[in-house]
Protein backbone atom coordinates (compact mmCIF):
# COMPACT_ATOMS: atom_id res chain seq x y z
CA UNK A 1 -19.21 29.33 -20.07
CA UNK A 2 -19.35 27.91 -16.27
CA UNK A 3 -19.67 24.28 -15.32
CA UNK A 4 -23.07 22.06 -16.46
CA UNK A 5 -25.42 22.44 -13.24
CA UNK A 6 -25.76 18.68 -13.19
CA UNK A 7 -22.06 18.28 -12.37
CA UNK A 8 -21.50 20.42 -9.90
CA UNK A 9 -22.37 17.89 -6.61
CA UNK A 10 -19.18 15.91 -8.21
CA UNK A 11 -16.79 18.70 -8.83
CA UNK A 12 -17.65 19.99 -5.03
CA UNK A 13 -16.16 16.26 -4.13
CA UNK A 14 -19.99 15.02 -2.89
CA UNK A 15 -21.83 12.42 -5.03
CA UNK A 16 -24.76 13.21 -6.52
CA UNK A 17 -26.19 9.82 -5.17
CA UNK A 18 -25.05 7.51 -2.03
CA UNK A 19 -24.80 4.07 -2.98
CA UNK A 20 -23.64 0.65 -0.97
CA UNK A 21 -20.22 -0.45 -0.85
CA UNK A 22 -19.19 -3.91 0.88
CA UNK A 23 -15.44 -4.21 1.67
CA UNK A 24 -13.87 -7.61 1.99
CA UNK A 25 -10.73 -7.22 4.02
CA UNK A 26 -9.70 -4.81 7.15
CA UNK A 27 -6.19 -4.16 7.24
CA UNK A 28 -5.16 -1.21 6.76
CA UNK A 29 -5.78 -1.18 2.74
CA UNK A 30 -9.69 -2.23 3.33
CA UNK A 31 -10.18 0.27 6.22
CA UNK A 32 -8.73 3.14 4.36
CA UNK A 33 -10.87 2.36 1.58
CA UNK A 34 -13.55 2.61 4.33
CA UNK A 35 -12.74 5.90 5.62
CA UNK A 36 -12.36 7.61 2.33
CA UNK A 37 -15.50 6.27 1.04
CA UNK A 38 -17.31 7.43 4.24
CA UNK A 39 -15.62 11.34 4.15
CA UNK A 40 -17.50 11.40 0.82
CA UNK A 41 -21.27 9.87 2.01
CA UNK A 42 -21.22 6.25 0.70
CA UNK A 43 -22.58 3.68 3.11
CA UNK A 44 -19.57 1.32 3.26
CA UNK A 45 -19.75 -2.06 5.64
CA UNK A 46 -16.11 -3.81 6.27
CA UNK A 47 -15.64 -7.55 6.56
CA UNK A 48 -12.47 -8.90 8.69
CA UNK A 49 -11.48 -12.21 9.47
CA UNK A 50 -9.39 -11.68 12.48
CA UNK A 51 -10.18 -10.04 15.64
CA UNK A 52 -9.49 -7.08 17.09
CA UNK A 53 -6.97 -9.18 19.31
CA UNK A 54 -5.66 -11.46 16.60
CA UNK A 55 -4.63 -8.51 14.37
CA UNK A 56 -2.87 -7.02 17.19
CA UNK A 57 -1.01 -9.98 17.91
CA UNK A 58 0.23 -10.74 14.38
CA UNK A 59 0.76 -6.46 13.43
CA UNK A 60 3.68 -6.68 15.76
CA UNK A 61 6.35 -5.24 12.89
CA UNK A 62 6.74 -2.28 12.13
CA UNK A 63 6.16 -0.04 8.99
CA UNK A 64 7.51 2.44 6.95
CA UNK A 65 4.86 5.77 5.44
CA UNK A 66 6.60 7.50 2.65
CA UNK A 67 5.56 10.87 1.27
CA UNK A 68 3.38 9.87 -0.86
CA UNK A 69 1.02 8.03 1.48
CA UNK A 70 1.48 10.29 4.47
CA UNK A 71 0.05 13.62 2.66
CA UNK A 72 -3.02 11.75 1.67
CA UNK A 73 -3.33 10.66 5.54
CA UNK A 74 -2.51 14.51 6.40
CA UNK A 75 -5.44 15.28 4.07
CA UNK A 76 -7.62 13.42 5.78
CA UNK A 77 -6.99 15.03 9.15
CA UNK A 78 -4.73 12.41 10.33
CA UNK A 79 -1.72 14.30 10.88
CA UNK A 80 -1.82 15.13 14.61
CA UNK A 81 -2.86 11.54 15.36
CA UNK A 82 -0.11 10.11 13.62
CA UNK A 83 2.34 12.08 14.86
CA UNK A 84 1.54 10.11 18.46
CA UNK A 85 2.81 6.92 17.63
CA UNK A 86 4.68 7.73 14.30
CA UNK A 87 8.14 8.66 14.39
CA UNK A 88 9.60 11.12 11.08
CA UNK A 89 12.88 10.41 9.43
CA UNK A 90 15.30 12.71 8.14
CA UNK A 91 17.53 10.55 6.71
CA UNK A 92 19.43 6.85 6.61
CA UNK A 93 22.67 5.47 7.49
CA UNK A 94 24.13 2.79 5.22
CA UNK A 95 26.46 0.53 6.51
CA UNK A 96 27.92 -2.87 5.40
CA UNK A 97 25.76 -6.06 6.79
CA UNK A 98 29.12 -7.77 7.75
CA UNK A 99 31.15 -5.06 9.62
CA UNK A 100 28.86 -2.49 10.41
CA UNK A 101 31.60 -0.27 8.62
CA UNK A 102 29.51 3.14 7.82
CA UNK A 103 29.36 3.42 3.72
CA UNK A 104 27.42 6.97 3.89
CA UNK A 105 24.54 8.68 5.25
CA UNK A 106 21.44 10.42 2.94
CA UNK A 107 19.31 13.16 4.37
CA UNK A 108 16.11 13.71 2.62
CA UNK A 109 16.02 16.77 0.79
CA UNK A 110 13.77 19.32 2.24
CA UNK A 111 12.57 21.09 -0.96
CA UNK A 112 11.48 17.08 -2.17
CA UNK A 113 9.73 16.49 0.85
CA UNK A 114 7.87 19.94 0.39
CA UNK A 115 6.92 19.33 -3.22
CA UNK A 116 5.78 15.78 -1.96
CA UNK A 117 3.42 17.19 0.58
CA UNK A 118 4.34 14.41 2.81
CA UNK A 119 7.31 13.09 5.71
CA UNK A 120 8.77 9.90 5.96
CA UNK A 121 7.17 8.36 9.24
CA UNK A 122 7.91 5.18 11.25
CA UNK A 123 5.13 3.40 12.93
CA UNK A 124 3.98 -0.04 14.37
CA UNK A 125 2.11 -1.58 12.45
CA UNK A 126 -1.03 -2.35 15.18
CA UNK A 127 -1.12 1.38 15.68
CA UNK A 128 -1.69 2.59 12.30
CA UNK A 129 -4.61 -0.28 12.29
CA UNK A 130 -6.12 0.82 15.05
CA UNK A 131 -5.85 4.69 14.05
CA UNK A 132 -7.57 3.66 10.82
CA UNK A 133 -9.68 1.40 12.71
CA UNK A 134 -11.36 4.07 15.08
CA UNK A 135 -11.48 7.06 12.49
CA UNK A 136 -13.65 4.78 9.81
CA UNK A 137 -16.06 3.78 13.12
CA UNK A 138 -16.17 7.19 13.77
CA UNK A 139 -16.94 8.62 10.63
CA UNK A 140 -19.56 6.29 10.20
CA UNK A 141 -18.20 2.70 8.07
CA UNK A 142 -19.99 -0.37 9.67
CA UNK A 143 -16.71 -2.86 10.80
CA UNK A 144 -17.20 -6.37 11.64
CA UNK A 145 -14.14 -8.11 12.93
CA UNK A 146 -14.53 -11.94 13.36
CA UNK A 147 -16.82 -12.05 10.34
CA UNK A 148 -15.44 -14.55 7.47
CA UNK A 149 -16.27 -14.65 4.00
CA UNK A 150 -16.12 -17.94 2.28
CA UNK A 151 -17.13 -16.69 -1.21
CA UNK A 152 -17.82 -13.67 -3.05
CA UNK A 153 -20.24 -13.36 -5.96
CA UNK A 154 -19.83 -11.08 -8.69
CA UNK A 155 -22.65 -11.88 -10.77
CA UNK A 156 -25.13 -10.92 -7.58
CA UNK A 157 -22.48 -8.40 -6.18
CA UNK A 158 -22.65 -10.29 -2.69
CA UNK A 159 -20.60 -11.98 -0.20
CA UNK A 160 -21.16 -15.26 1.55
CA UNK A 161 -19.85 -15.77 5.16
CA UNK A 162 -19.00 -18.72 6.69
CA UNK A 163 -22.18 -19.12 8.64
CA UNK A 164 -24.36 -18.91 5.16
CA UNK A 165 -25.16 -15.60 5.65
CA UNK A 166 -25.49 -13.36 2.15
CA UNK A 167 -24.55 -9.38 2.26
CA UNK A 168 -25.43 -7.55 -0.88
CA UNK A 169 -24.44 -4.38 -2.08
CA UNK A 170 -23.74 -1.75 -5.03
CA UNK A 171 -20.04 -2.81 -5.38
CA UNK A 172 -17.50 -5.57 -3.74
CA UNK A 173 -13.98 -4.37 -3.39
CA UNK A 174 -11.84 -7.21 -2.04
CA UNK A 175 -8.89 -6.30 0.14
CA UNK A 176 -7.42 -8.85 0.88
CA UNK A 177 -3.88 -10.54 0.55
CA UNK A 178 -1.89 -11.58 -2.08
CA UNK A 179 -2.29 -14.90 -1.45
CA UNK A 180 -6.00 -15.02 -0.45
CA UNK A 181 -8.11 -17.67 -2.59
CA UNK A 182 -10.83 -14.78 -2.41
CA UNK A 183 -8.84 -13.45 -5.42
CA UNK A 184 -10.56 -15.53 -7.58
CA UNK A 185 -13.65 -13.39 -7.23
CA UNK A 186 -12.47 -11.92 -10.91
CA UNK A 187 -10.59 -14.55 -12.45
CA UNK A 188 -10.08 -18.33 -11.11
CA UNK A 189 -7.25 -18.49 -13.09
CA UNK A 190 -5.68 -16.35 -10.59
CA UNK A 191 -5.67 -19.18 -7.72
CA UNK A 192 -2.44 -20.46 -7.69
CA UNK A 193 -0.55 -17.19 -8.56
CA UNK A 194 1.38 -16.60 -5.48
CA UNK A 195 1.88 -20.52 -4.73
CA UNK A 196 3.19 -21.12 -7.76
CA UNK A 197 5.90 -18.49 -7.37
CA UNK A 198 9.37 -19.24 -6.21
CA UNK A 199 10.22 -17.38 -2.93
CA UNK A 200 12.87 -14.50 -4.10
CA UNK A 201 14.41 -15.08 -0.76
CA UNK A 202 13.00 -14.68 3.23
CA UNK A 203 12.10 -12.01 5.26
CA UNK A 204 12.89 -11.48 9.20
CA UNK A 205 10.66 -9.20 11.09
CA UNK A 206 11.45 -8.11 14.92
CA UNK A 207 10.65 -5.96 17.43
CA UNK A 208 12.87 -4.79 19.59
CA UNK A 209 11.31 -3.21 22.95
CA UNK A 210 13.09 0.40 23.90
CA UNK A 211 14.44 -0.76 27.50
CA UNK A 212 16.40 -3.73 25.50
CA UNK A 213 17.73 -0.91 23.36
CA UNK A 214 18.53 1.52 26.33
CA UNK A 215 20.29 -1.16 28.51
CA UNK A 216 22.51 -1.71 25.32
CA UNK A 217 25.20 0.51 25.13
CA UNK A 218 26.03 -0.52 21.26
CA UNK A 219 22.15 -0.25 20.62
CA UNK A 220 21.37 2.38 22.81
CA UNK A 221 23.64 5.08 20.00
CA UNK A 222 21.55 3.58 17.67
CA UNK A 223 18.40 4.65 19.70
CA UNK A 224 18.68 8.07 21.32
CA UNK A 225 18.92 10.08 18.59
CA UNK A 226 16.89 13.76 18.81
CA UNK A 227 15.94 13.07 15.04
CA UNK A 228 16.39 9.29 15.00
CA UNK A 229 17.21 7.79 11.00
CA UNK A 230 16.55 4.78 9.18
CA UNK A 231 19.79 2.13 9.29
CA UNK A 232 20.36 0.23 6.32
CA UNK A 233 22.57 -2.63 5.82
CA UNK A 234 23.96 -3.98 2.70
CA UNK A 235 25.66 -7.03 2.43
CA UNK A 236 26.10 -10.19 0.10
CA UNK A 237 22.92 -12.00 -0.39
CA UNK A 238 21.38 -9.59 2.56
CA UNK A 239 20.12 -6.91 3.73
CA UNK A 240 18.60 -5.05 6.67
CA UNK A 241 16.62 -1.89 7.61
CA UNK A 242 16.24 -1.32 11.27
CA UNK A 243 14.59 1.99 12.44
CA UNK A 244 12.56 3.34 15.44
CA UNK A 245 9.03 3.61 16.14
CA UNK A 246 6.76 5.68 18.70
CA UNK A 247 3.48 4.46 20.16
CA UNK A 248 5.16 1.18 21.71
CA UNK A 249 8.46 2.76 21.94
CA UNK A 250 10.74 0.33 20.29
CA UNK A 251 12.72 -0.26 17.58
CA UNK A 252 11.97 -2.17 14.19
CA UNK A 253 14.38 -4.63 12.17
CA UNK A 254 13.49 -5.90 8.79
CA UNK A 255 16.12 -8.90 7.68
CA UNK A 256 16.45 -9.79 3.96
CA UNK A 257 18.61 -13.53 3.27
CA UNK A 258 18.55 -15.07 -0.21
CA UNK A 259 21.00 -18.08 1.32
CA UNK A 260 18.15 -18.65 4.72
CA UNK A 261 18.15 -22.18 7.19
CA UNK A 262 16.12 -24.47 4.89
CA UNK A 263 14.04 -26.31 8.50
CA UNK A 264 11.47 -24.35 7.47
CA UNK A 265 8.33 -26.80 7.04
CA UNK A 266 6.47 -24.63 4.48
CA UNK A 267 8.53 -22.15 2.79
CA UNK A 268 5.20 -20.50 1.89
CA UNK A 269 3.84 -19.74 5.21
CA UNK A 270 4.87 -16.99 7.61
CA UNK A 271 6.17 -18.54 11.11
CA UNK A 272 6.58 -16.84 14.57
CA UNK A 273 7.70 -19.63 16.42
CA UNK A 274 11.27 -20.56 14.21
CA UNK A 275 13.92 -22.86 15.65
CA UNK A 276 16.37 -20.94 17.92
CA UNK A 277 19.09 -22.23 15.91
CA UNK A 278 17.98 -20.91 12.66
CA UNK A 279 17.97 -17.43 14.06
CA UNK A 280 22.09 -18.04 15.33
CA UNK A 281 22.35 -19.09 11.77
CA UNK A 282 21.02 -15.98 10.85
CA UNK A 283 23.28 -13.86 12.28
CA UNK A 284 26.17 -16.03 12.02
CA UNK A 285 27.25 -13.24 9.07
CA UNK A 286 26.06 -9.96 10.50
CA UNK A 287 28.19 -7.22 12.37
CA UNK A 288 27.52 -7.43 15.85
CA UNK A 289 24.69 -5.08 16.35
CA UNK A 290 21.90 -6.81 14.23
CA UNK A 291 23.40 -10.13 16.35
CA UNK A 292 21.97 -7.83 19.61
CA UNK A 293 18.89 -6.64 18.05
CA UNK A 294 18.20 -10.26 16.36
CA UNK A 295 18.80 -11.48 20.15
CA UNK A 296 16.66 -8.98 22.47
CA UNK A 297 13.59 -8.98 19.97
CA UNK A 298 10.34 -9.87 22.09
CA UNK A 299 8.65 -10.53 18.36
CA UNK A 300 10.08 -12.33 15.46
CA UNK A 301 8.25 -13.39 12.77
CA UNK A 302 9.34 -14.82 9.13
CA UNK A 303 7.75 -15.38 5.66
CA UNK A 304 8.83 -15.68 2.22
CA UNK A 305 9.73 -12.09 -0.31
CA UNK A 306 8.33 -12.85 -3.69
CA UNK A 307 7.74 -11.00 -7.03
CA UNK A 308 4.38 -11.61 -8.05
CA UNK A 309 3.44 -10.06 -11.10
CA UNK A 310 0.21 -7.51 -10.93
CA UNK A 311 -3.03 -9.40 -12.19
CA UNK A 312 -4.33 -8.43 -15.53
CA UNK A 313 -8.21 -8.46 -15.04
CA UNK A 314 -8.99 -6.52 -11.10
CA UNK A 315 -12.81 -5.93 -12.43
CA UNK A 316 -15.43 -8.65 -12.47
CA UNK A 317 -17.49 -8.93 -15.51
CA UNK A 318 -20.50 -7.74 -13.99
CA UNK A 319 -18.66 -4.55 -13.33
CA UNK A 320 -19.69 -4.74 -9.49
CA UNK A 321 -16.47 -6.20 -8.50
CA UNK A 322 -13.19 -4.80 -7.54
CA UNK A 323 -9.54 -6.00 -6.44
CA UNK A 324 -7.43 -3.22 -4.57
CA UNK A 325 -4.43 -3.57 -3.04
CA UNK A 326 -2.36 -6.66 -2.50
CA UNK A 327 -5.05 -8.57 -4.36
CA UNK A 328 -4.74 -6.84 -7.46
CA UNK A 329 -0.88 -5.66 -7.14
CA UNK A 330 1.10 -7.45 -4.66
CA UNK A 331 4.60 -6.18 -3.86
CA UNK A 332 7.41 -7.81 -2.05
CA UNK A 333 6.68 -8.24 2.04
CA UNK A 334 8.73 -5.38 3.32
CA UNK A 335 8.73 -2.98 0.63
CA UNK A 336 8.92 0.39 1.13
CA UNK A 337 5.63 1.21 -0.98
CA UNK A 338 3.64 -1.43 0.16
CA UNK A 339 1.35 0.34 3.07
CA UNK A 340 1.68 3.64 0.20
CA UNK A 341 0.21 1.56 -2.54
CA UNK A 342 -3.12 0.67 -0.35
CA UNK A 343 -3.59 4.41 0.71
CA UNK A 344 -3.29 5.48 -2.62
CA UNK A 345 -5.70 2.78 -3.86
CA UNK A 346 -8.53 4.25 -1.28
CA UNK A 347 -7.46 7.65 -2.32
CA UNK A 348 -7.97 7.09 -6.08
CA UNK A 349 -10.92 4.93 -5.46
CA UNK A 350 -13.18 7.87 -3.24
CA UNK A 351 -11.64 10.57 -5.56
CA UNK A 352 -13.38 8.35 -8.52
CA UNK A 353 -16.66 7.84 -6.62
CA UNK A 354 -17.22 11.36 -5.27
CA UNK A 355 -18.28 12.30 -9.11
CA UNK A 356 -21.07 9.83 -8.91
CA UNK A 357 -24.66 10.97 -10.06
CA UNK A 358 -26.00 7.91 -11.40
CA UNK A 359 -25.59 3.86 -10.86
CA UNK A 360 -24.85 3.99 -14.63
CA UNK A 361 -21.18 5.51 -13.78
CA UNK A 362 -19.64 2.37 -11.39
CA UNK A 363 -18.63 0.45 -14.09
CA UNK A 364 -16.62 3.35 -15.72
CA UNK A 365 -15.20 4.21 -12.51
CA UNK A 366 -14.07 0.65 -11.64
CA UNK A 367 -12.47 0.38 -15.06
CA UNK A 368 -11.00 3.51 -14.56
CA UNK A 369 -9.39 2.87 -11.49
CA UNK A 370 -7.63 -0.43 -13.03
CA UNK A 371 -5.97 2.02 -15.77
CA UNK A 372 -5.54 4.93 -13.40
CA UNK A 373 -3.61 2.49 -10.55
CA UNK A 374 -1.94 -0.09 -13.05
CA UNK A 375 0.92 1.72 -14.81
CA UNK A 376 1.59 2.93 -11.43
CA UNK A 377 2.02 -0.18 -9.41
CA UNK A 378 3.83 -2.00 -11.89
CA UNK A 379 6.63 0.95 -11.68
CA UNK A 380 6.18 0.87 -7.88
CA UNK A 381 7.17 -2.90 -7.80
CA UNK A 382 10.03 -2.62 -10.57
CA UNK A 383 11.19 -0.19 -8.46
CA UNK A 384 11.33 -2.27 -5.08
CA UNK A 385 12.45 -5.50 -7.18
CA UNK A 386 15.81 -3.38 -8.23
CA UNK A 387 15.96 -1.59 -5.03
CA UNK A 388 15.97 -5.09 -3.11
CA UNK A 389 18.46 -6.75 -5.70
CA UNK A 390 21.04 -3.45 -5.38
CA UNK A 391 20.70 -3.66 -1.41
CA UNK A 392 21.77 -7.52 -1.63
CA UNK A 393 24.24 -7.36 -4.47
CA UNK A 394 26.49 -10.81 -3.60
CA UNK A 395 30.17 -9.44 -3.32
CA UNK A 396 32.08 -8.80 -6.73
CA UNK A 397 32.30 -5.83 -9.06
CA UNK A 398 29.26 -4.70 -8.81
CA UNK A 399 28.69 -4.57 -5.29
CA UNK A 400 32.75 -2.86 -4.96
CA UNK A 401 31.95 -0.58 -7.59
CA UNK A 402 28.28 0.46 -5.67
CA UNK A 403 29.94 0.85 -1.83
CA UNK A 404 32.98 2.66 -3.06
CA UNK A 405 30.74 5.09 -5.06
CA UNK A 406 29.11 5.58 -1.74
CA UNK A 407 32.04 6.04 0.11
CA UNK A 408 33.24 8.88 -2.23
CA UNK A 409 30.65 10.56 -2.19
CA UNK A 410 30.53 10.43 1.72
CA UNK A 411 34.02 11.06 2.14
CA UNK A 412 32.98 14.43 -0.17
CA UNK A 413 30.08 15.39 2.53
CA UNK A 414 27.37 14.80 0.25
CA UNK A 415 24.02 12.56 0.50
CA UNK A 416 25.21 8.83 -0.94
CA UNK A 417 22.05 9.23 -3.21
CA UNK A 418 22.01 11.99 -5.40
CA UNK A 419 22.92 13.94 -8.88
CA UNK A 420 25.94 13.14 -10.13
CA UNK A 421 25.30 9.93 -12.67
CA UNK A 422 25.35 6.58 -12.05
CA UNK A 423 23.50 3.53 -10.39
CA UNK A 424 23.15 5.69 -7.45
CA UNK A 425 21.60 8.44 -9.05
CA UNK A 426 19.51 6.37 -10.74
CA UNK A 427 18.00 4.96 -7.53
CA UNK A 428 17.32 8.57 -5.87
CA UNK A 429 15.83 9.65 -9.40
CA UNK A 430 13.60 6.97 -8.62
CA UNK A 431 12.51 7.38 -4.97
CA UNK A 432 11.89 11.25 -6.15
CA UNK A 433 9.17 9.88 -8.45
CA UNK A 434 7.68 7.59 -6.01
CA UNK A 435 7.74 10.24 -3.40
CA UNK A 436 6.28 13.16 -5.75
CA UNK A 437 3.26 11.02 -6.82
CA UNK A 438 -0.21 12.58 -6.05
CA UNK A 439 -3.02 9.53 -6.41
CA UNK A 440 -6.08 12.21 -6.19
CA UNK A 441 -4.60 14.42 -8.74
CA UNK A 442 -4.62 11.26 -10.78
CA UNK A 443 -8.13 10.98 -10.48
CA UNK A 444 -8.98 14.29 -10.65
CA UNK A 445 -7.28 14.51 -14.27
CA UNK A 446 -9.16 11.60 -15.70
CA UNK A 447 -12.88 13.01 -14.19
CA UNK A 448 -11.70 16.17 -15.97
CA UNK A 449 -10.09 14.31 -19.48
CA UNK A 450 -12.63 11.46 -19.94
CA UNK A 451 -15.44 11.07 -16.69
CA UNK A 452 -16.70 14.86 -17.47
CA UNK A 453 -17.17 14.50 -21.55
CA UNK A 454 -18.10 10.80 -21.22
CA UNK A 455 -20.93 12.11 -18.68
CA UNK A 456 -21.67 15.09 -21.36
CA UNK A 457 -21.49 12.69 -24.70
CA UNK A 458 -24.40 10.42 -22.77
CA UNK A 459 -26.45 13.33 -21.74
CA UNK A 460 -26.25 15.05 -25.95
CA UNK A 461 -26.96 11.50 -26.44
CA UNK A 462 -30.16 11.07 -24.74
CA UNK A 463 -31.25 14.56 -25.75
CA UNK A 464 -30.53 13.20 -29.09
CA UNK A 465 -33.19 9.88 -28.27
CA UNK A 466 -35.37 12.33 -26.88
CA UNK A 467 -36.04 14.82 -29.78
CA UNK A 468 -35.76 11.89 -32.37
CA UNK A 469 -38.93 10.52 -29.69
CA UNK A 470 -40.50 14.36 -29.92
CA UNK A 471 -40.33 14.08 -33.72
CA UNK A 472 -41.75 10.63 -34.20
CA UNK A 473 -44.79 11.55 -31.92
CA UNK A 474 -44.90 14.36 -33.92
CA UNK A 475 -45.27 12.44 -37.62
CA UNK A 476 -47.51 10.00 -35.81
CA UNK A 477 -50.10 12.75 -34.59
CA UNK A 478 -50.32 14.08 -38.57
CA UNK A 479 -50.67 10.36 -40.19
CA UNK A 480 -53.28 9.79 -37.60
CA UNK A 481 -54.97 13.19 -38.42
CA UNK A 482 -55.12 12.25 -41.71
CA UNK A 483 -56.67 9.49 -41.53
């Protein structure tokens, strides 16, 4: 028997009806929502804060795309653009944080990179915005940048902006930060969440411009390589991950310290303009390279790393409102996944929406989305908690037994990450299952499990109502013949 009639607009990945979607938030989370809401039909309008020249200013880092969140970009037509300011990594180079002293190098397997879909790109941060920025303009989403919200109301899906203004629409999906008080649209019990938690320990971000890395002759190896890799440092209480970008043309340092200068006036805020001092104490304990790349950075910028637990509630009870990204699941600034995780959010969510034939469905499909996306961001940030705890082992046994496994299995011409047993194994067994992840599969399997005989239950049901209806008119006709 072939598919119900009635379902096929869905299952050809168009909605059945268009509906209104207001998105609080446009980084790159929010505007990827945008876009893949738009490549579907939904009239989507974006709310940002910041400018067009603010954002640019503060997206100075850089960022890292795994597999995961690259193929869904590739699906979306993205790939050629990318490739003009994103730079793809075959590999890293791990090295001590101390010394410099090379522990091993890992090359990303081709045949997991295939069944991924994806590459592992480089970018500045600014220019993925702006990619995302233009292609969700072009394909149609209304952006507003300068435009704040003060308040969002989920009992009269709306927003409120700071001039008084009131935007309504089908469904609110807040996109904004971790630490935003806008979280509260679902739960106000979720205010102090991030304030409350202790910082895990400090982030460093620079930017390095490429002539400062050419006119280097220690930074300039580092630089001109024909298939440039990622450069990891692991040291006691630290680490680092420095890599190059396109676009710009520079190169990109992130700095982990648990034991950072303490001058800093509010450990909770992120700073630009730090005391010169506290970046020589920075580097007071690094090999000599991140000294020069600490040194010739044009942009430095600093903020605390914390682990902030994944909200429980990211629907409002009027089933019109909806957390994604770091509002609903923050990770750790810096981690790996944490430009993946809002991709995939924006993938799941469209993928969800594109089955929609009635205004009856959105609060399934918000629901859904919570259980689709939550098991998988809370292995996402166990994952970067451990991986940033096994970078910045403090010296000992453990961290002896970890860089001398690593400089075995270098000294035996193999990948330090790999088969073979142990805590290192354990780590690439776990960037495998980040990297093989497929967020509109996910959503696919649930329309197919649940959406598809949930849709088919309601419809038996209401031919059910309407035959019991049939029936009754039926007995009432004869009783009134009778009489």
């Amino acid at each position: 028997m072939g598919p119900d009639p009635s379902f096929l607009p869905s299952i050809n990945g168009k909605p059945g009806i268009l509906i209104d979607f207001l998105i609080v938030g446009g980084g790159i989370t929010g505007l990827a929502c945008a876009l893949a809401l738009r490549r579907i039909g939904h009239r989507v309008t974006v709310l940002e804060r910041l400018a067009e020249e603010e954002i640019s200013r503060l997206a100075n880092g850089g960022g890292r795309l795994p597999p995961n969140a690259s193929k869904i970009l590739f699906q979306w037509g993205l790939e050629a653009a990318l490739r003009e300011f994103a730079v793809s990594s075959p590999g890293v180079e791990v090295m001590r944080y101390d010394t410099g002293d090379l522990l091993g190098t890992h090359t990303w397997a081709e045949e997991i990179l295939r069944e991924a879909g994806g590459e592992y790109l480089f970018y500045h941060h600014a220019d993925l915005w702006r990619l995302l920025l233009r292609v969700a303009v072009d394909a149609g989403a209304d952006v507003r940048l300068g435009v704040s919200v003060t308040s969002i109301n989920g009992d009269d899906p709306s927003v409120e902006l700071s001039e008084g203004d009131v935007l309504r629409a089908d469904v609110v999906v807040a996109a904004v930060g971790g630490s935003s008080g806008l979280r509260t649209a679902v739960s106000a019990d979720d205010k102090c969440l991030y304030d409350s938690m202790p910082a895990h320990c400090r982030l460093y971000s620079l930017f390095v411009p490429s002539q400062v890395m050419l006119q280097d002759h220690l930074l300039a190896q580092m630089y001109i390589r024909p298939s440039p890799p990622a450069f990891l440092w692991l040291g006691h209480r630290a680490s680092a991950l420095g890599n190059r970008v396109g676009g710009v043309d520079g190169f990109v340092v992130h700095v982990w310290v648990s034991d950072y200068p303490r001058s800093t006036a509010n450990e909770n805020e992120w700073i630009t303009q730090a005391d010169e001092a506290d970046w020589e104490d920075l580097i007071s304990h690094c090999e000599p390279r991140l000294q020069r790349l600490v040194r010739g950075a044009t942009f430095r910028a600093s903020g605390p790393v914390k682990i902030v637990p994944q909200l429980d509630n990211w629907v409002h009870h009027s089933d019109r409102v909806l957390l994604v990204g770091e509002a609903a699941h923050p990770l750790p600034v810096g981690s790996v996944q944490l430009t993946a995780l809002g991709i995939e959010d924006a993938a799941v969510f469209a993928k969800l929406f594109s089955h929609l034939t009635s205004e009856d469905q959105i609060p399934a499909f918000l629901h859904a989305f919570q259980d689709l996306r939550e098991g998988r961001c809370a292995r996402v940030l166990n994952s970067e908690r451990c991986n940033l705890n096994f970078r910045m082992l403090p010296n000992g046994p453990d961290q002896e037994e970890r860089d001398n496994a690593m400089r075995e299995r270098h000294a035996r011409g193999i990948s330090v990450f790999g088969s073979g047993g142990g805590k290192l194994t354990e780590q690439w067994d776990q960037l495998k299952e980040l990297f093989g992840y497929n967020a509109e599969d996910e959503a696919d399997d649930w329309w197919v499990k649940w959406g598809l005989l949930r849709e088919r239950a309601k419809e038996r049901s209401t031919e059910l109502v309407e035959r019991v209806n049939i029936q009754l008119q039926a007995v009432n006709i004869r009783n009134d013949d009778d009489e």
